[in-house]
C-alpha atoms as a PDB file:
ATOM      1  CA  UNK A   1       6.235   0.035  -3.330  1.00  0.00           C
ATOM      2  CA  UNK A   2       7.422  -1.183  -6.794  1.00  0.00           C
ATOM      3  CA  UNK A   3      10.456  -3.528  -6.945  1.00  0.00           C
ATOM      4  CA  UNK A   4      13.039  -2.359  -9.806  1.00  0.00           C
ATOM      5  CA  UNK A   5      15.132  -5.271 -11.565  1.00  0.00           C
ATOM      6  CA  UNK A   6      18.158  -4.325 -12.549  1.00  0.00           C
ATOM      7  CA  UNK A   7      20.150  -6.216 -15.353  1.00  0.00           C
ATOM      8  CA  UNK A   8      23.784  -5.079 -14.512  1.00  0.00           C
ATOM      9  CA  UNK A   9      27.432  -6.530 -14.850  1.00  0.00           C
ATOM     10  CA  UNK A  10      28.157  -4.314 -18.197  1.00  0.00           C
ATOM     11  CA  UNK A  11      30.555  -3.617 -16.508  1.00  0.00           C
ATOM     12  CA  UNK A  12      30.173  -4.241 -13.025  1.00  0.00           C
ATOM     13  CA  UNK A  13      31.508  -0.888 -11.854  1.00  0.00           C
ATOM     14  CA  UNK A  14      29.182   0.916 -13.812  1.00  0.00           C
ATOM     15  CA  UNK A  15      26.477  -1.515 -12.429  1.00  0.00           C
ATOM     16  CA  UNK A  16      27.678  -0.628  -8.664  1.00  0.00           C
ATOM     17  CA  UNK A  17      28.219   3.389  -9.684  1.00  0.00           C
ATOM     18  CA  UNK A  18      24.168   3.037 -10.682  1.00  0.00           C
ATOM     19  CA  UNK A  19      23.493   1.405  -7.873  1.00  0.00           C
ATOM     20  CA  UNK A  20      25.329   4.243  -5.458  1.00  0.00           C
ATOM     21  CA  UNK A  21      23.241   7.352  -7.704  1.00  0.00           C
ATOM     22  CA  UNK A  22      19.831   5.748  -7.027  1.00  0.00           C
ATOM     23  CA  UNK A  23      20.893   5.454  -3.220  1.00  0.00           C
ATOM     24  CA  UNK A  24      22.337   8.794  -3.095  1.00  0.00           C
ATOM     25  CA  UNK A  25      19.254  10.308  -4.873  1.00  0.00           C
ATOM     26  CA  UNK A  26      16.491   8.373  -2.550  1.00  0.00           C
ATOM     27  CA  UNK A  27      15.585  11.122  -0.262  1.00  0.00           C
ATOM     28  CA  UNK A  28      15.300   8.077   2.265  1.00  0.00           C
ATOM     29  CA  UNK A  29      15.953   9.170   6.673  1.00  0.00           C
ATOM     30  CA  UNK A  30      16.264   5.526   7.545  1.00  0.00           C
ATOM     31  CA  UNK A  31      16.832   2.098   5.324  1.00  0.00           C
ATOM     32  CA  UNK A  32      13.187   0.955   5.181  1.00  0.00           C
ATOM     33  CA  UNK A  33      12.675   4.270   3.042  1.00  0.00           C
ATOM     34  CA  UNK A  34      14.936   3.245   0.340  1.00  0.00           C
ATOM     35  CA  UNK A  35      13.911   1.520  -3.289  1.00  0.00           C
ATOM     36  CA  UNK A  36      12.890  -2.199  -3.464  1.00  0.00           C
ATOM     37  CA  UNK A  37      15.879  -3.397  -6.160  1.00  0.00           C
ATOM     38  CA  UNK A  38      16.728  -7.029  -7.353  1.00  0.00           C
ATOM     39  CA  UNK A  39      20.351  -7.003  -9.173  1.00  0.00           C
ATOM     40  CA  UNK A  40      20.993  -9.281 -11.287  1.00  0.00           C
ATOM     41  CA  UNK A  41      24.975  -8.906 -12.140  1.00  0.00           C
ATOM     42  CA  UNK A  42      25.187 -10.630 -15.696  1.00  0.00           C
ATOM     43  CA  UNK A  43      29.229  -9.682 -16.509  1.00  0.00           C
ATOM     44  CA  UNK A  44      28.870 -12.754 -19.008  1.00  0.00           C
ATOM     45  CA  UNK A  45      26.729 -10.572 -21.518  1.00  0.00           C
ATOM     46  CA  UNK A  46      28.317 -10.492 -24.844  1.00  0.00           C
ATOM     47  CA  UNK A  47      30.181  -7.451 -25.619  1.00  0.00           C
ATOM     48  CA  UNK A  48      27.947  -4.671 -26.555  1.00  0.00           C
ATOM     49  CA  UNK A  49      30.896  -2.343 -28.484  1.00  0.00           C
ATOM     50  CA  UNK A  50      32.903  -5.925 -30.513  1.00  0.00           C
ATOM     51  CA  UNK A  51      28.696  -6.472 -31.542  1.00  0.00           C
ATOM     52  CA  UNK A  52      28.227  -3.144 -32.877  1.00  0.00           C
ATOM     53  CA  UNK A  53      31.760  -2.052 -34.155  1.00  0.00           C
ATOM     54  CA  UNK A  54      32.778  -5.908 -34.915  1.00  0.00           C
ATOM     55  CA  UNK A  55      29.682  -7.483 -36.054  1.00  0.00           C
ATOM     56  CA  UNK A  56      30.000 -10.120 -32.885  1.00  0.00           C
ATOM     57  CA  UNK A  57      27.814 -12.482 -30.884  1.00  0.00           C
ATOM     58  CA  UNK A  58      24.620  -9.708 -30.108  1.00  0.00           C
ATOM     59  CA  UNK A  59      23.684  -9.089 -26.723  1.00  0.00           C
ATOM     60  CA  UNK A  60      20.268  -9.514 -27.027  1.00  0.00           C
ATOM     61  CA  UNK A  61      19.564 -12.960 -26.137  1.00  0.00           C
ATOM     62  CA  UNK A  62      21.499 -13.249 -22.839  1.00  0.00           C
ATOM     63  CA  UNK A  63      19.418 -10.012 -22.053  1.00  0.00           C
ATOM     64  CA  UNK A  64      16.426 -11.429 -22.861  1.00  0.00           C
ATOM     65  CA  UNK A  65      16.982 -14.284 -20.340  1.00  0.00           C
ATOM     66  CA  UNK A  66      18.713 -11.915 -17.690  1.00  0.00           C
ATOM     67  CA  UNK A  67      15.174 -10.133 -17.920  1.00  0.00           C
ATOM     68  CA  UNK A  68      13.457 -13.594 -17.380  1.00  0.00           C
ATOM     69  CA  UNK A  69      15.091 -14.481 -14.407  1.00  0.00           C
ATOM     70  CA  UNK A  70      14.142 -10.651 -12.531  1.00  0.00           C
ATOM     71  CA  UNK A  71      10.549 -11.345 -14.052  1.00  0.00           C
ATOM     72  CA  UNK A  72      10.603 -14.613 -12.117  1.00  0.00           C
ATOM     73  CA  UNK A  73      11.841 -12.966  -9.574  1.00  0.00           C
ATOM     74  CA  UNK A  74       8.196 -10.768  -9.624  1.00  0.00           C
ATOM     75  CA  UNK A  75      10.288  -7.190 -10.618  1.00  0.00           C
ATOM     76  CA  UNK A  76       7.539  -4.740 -11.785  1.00  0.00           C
ATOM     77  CA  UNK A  77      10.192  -3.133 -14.356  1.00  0.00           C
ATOM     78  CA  UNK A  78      13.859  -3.650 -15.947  1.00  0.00           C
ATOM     79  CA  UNK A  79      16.131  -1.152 -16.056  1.00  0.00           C
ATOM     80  CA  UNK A  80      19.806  -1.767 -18.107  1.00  0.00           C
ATOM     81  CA  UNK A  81      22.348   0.543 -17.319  1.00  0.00           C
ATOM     82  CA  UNK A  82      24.295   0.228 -19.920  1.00  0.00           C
ATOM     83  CA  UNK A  83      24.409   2.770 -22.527  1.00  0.00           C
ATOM     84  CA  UNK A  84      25.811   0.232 -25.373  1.00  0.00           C
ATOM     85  CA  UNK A  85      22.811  -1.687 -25.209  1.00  0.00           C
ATOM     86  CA  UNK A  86      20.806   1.195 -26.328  1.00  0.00           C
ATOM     87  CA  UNK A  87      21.788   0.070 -29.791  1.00  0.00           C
ATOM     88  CA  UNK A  88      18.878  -2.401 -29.578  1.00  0.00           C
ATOM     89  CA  UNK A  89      16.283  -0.779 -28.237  1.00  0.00           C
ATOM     90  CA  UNK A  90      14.114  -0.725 -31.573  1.00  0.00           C
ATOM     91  CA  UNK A  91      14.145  -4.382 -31.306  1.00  0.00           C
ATOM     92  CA  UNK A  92      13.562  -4.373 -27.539  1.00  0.00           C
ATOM     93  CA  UNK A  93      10.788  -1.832 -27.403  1.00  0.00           C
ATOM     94  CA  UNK A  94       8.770  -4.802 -29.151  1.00  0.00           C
ATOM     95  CA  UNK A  95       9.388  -6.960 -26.247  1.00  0.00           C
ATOM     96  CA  UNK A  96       6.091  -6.791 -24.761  1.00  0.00           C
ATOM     97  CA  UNK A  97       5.708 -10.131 -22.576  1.00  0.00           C
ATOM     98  CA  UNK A  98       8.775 -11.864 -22.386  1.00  0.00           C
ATOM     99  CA  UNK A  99       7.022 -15.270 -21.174  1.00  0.00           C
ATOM    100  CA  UNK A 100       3.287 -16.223 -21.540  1.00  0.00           C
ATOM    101  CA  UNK A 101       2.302 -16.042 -17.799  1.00  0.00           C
ATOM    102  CA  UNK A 102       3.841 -12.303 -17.879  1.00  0.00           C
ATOM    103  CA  UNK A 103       1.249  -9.983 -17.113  1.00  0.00           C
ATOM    104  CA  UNK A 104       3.326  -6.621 -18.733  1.00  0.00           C
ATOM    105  CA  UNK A 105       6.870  -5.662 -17.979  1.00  0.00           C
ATOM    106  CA  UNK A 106       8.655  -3.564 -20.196  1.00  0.00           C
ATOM    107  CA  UNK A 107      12.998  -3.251 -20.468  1.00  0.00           C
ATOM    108  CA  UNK A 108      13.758  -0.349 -20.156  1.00  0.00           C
ATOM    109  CA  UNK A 109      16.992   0.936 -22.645  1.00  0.00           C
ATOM    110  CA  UNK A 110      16.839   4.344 -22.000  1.00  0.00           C
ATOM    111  CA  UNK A 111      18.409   6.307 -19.441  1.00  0.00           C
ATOM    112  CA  UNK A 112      17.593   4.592 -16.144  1.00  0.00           C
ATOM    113  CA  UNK A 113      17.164   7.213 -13.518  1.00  0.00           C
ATOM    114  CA  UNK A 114      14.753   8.728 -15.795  1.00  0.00           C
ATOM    115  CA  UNK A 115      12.920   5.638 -16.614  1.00  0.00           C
ATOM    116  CA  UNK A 116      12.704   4.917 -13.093  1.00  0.00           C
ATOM    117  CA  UNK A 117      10.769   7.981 -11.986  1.00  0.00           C
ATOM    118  CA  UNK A 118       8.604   7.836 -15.060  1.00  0.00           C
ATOM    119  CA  UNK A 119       7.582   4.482 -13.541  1.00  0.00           C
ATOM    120  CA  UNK A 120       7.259   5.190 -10.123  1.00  0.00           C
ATOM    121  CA  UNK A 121       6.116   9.049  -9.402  1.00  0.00           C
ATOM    122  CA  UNK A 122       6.198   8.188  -5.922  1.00  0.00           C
ATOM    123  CA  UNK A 123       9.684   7.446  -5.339  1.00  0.00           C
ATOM    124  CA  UNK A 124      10.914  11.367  -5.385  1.00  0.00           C
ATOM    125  CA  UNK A 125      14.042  10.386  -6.648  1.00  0.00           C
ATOM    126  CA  UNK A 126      16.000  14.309  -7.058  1.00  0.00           C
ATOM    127  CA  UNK A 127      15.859  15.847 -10.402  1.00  0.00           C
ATOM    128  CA  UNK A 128      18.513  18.145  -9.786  1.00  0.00           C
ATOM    129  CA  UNK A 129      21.637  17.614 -12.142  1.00  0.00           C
ATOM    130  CA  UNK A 130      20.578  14.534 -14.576  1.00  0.00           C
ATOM    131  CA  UNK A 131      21.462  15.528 -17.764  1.00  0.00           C
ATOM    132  CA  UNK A 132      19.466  13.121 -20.701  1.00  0.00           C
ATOM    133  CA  UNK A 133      20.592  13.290 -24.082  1.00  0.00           C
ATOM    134  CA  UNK A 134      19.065  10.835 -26.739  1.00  0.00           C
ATOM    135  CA  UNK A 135      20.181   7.178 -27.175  1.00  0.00           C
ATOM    136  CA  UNK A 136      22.287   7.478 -30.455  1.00  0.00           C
ATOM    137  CA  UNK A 137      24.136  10.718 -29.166  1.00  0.00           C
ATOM    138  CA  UNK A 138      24.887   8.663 -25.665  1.00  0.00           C
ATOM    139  CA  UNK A 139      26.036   5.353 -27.310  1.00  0.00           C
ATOM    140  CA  UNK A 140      28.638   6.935 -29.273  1.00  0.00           C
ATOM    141  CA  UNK A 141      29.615   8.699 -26.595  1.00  0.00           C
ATOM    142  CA  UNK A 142      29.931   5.877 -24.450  1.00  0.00           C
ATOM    143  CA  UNK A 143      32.053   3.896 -27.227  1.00  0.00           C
ATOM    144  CA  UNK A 144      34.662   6.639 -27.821  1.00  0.00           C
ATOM    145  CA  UNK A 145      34.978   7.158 -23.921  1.00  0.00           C
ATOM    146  CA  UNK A 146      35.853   3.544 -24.027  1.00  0.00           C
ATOM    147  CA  UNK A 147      38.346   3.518 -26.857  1.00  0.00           C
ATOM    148  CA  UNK A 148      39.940   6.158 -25.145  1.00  0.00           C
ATOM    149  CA  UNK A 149      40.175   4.317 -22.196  1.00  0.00           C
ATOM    150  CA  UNK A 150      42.017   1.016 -24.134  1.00  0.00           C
ATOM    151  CA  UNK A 151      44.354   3.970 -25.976  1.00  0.00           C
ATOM    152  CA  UNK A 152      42.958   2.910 -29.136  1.00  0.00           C
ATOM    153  CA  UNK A 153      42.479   7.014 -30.548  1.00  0.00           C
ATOM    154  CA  UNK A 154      41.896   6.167 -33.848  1.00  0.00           C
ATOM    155  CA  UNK A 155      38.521   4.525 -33.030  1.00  0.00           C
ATOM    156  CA  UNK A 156      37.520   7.321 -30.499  1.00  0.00           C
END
């Protein structure tokens, strides 16, 4: 069985709330059935919405590391469950081998669940109710949700 990395800790709620849908959705009778996963909880990532909105410290080098550390760790692919950090998936897409010894791991930006099935056929993780919509659509989503949640309407 493939091992999933998973760069979380932005934030770490919606790191754990990933963590309880892929458990929920493994189709697993006892615990040797469920999905080989090594979490790596990163809450020190640079702020994904101040980068975008702000023009702040990017994200993209503390991910890059984050997905060193799960590559040492012998993950067979990254998922980021973090909608925000969709924004740089143009410039992660080109991440082929993040260190020389690498054989070929790829980050995966895009919706997780989904990316995780398309990697794994074998895991029968249940289709029923995931709704996809494309990356742009989702990360502005995903920032007004937020500015709603710090009452700050005007931004929403």
């Amino acid at each position: 069985m493939k091992t999933i990395g998973v760069i979380g800790g932005m934030g770490p709620k919606s790191t754990i709330d990933f963590l309880s849908k892929i458990i929920s959705l493994t189709p697993a009778k006892k615990d040797q059935e469920h999905l080989n996963m090594i979490v790596y909880m990163n809450p020190q990532i640079p702020d994904r919405t101040s980068a975008i909105i702000n023009n702040k410290e990017s994200p993209t080098k503390a991910l890059i590391e984050s997905a060193k550390l799960l590559q040492d760790a012998r993950v067979d692919f990254i998922v980021i469950p973090c909608v925000t950090a969709h924004f740089w998936f143009e410039y992660y897409k080109q991440v082929k081998d993040l260190t020389p010894e690498s054989s070929e791991i790829y980050i995966s930006l895009a919706n997780a669940l989904y990316q995780i099935r398309k990697f794994d056929e074998g895991i029968n993780i249940a289709k029923e109710g995931l709704l996809i919509t494309d990356d742009k659509t989702q990360m502005y989503h995903t920032i007004a949700i937020g500015n709603i949640g710090k009452g700050d309407f005007k931004e929403a």
